[in-house]
Protein backbone atom coordinates (compact mmCIF):
# COMPACT_ATOMS: atom_id res chain seq x y z
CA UNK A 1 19.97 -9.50 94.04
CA UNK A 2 21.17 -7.01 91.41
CA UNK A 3 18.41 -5.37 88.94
CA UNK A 4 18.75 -4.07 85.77
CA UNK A 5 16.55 -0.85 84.55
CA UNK A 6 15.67 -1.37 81.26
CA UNK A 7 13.71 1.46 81.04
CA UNK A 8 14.52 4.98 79.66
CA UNK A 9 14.66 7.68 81.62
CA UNK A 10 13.77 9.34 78.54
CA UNK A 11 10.55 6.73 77.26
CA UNK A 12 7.69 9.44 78.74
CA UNK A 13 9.57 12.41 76.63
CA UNK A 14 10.03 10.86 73.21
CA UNK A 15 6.88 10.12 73.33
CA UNK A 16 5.62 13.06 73.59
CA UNK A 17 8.33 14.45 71.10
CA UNK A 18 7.15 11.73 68.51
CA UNK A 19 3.72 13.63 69.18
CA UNK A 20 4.65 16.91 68.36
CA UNK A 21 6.60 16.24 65.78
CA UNK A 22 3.40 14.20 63.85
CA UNK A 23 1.51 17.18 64.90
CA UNK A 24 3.96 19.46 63.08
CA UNK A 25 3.82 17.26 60.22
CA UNK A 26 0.62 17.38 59.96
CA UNK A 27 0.17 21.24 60.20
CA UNK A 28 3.71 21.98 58.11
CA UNK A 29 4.98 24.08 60.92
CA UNK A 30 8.94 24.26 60.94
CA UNK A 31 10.06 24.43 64.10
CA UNK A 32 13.51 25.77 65.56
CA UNK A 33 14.98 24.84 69.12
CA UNK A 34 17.10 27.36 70.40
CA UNK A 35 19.61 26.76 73.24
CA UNK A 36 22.20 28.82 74.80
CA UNK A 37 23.63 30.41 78.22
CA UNK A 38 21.69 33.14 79.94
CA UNK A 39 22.16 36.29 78.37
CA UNK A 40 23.75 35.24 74.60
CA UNK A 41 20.81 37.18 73.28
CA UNK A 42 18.73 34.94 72.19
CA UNK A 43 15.39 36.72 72.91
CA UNK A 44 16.70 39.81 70.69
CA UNK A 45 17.46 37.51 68.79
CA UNK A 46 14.27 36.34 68.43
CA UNK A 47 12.78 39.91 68.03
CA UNK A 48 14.99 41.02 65.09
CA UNK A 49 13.63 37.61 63.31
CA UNK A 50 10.21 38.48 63.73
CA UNK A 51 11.13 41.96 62.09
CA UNK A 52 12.61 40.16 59.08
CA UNK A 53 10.78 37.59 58.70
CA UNK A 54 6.91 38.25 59.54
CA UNK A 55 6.34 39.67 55.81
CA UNK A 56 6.94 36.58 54.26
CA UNK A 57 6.03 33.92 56.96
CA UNK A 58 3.68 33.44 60.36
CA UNK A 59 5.57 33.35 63.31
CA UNK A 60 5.01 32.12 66.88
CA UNK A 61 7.35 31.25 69.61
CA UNK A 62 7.28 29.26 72.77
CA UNK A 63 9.33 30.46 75.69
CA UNK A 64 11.26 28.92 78.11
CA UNK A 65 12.40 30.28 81.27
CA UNK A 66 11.95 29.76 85.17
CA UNK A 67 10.28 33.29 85.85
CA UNK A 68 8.33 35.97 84.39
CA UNK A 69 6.73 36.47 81.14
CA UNK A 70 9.06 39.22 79.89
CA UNK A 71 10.00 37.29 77.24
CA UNK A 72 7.20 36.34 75.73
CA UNK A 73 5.94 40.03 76.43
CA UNK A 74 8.49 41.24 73.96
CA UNK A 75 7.72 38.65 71.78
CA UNK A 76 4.23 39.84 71.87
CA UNK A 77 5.38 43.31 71.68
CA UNK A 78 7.07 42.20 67.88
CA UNK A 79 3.32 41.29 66.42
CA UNK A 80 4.11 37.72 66.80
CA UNK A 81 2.14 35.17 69.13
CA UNK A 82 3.57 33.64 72.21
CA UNK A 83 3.65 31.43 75.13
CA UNK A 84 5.34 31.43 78.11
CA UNK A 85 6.35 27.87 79.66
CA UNK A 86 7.93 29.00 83.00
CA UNK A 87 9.82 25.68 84.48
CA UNK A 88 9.74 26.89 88.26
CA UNK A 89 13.50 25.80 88.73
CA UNK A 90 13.49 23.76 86.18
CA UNK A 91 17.12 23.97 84.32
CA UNK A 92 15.16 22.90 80.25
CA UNK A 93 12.46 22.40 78.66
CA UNK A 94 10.49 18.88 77.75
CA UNK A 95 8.50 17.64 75.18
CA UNK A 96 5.13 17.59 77.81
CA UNK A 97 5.79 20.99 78.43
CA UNK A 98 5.63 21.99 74.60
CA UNK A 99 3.12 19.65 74.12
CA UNK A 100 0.98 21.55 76.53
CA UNK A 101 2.25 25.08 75.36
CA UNK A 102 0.80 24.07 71.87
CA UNK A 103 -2.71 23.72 72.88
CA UNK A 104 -2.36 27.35 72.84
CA UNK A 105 -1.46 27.59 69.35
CA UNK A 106 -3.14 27.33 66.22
CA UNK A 107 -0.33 25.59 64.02
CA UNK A 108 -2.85 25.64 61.01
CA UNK A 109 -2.01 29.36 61.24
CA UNK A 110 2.15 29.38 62.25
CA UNK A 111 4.97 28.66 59.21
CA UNK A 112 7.57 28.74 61.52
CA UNK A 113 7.86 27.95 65.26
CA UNK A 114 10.83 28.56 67.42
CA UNK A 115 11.14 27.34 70.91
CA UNK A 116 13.49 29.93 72.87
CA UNK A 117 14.83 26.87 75.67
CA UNK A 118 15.79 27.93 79.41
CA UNK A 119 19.35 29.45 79.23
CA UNK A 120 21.68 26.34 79.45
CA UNK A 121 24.79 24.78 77.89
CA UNK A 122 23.95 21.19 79.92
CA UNK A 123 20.65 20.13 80.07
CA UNK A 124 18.63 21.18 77.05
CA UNK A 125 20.49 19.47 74.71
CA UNK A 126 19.65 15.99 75.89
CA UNK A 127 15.37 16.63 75.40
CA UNK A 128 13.91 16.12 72.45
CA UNK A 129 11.17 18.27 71.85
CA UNK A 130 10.02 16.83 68.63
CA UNK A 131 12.18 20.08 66.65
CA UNK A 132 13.02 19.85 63.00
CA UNK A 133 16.42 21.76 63.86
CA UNK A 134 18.39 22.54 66.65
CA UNK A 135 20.67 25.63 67.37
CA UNK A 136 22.50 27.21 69.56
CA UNK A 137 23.57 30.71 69.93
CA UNK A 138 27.19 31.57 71.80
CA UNK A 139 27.82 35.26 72.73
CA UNK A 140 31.58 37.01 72.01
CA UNK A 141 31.38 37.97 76.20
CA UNK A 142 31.39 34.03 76.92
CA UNK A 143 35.15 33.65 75.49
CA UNK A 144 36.21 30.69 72.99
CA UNK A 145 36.11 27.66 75.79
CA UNK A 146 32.19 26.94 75.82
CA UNK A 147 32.56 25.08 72.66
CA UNK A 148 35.55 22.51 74.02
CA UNK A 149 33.75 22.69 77.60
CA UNK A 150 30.32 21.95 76.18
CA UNK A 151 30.70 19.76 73.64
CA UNK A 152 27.42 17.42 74.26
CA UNK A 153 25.13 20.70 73.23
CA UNK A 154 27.49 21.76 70.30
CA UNK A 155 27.60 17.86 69.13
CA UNK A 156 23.53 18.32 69.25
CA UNK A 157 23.14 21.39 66.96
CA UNK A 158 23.26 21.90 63.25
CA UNK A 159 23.91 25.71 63.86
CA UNK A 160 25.82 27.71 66.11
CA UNK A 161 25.01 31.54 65.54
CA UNK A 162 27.88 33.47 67.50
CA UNK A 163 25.89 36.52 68.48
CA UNK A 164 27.41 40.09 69.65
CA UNK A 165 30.14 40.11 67.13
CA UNK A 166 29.74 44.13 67.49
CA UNK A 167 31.88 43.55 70.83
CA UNK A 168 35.02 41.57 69.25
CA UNK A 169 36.77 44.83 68.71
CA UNK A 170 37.15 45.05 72.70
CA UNK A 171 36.90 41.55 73.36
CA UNK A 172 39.35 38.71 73.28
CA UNK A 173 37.16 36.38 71.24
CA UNK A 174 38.37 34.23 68.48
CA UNK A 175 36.03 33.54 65.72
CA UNK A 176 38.27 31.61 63.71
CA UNK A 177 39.17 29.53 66.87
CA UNK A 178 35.64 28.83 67.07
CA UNK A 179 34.63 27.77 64.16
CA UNK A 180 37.95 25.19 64.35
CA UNK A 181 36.92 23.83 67.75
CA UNK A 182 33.18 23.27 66.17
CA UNK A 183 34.74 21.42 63.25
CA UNK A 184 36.70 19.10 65.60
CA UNK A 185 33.16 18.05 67.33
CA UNK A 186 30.78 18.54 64.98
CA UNK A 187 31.69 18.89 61.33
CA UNK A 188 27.84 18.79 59.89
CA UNK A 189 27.24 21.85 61.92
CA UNK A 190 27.55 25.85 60.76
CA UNK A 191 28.72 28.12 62.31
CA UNK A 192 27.45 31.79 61.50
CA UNK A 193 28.82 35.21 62.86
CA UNK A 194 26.55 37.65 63.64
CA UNK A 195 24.83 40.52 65.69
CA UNK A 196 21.22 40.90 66.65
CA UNK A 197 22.10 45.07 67.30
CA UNK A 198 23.97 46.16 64.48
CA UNK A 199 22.36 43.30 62.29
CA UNK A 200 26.04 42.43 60.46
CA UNK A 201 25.88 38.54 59.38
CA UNK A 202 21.76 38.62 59.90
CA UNK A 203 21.48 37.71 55.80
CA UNK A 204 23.14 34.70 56.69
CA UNK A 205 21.10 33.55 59.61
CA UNK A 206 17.82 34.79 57.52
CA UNK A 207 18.97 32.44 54.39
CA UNK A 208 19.94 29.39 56.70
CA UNK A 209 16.26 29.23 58.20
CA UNK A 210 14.32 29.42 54.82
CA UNK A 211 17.46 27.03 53.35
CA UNK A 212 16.55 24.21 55.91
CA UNK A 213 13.10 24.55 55.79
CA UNK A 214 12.03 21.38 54.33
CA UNK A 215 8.28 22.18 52.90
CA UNK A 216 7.08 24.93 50.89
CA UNK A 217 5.24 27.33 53.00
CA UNK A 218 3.24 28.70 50.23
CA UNK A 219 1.04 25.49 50.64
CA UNK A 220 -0.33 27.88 53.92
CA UNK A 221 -2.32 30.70 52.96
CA UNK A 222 -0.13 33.21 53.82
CA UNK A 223 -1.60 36.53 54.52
């Protein structure tokens, strides 16, 4: 007898993704997912944000990672608020785990929430977390093939921020290259150049978040 599966394998996340994304409705909370490889920086990243940013808007961010709560300690470390989701082998995060991770937020309080995902290139792409945006940060030391080798999470992003540009002097890293091979699988998507150290293209990144945020943040009472 041959059966069918109907079912989803994806039903029990969306749900949950459909609830966090009412939720951030409901609290006007912009929210960020951030995917990449281990080590593309997206943690300093994340830190050099905060710095910008935390003048103008309330930040928190959810971490993702198997292990340790380092990076949410250096999170912590920026004045921001954080929590730590570790997956215990787990290769991304879901919606249930965010969903959970929130009740340790108070979104009333947070403009902008970015979830820093479980280094990657396969997996996270394919969970939605109930995100307004997703991006996706590729370092100069990973070469030009992740794009053409990874195509499901570049097809998935609206930004790609190539991080560690300081290096391209003594790498063999095309930028140029990149931004063609993004074009050819994703032509809605952006693709900015930039470096979380020396802070070169960081305008750029700074002026993308506040240019997709779709809400006035002012309607918070911004401290």
């Amino acid at each position: 007898m041959k059966v069918t599966l109907r079912t989803d394998v994806l039903t029990n996340n969306n749900k949950a993704a459909e609830f966090n994304r009412e939720l951030f409705v409901d609290t006007n909370t912009f929210v960020i997912n951030m995917m990449s490889s281990p080590g593309a920086g997206k943690t300093t990243l994340l830190e050099e944000t905060v710095r910008a940013l935390s003048g103008r808007y309330r930040i928190a961010v959810i971490e993702g990672d198997l292990a340790t709560e380092r990076d949410a300690d250096r999170i912590r470390a920026m004045g921001a608020k954080a929590v730590q989701i570790n997956t215990h082998g787990g290769c991304h995060l879901d919606a249930r785990m965010v969903a959970a991770a929130l009740a340790e937020l108070d979104l009333d309080e947070i403009d902008i929430l970015f979830i820093e995902n479980v280094g990657n290139l396969v997996c996270p792409s394919g969970y939605d977390l109930g995100q307004h945006k997703k991006i996706a940060v590729l370092s100069v030391p990973e070469g030009n093939d992740k794009i053409p080798k990874y195509p499901t999470m570049f097809m998935r992003t609206e930004l790609v921020l190539v991080n560690k540009i300081d290096l391209l002097p003594y790498l063999n890293f095309d930028v140029e290259q990149a931004k063609i091979d993004l074009e050819g699988i994703n032509p809605e998507s952006t693709l900015i150049p930039i470096s979380a150290t020396t802070k070169e293209g960081f305008d750029n990144w700074l002026t993308w978040i506040e240019g997709v945020m779709g809400y006035d943040c002012s309607q918070k009472n911004i401290g």
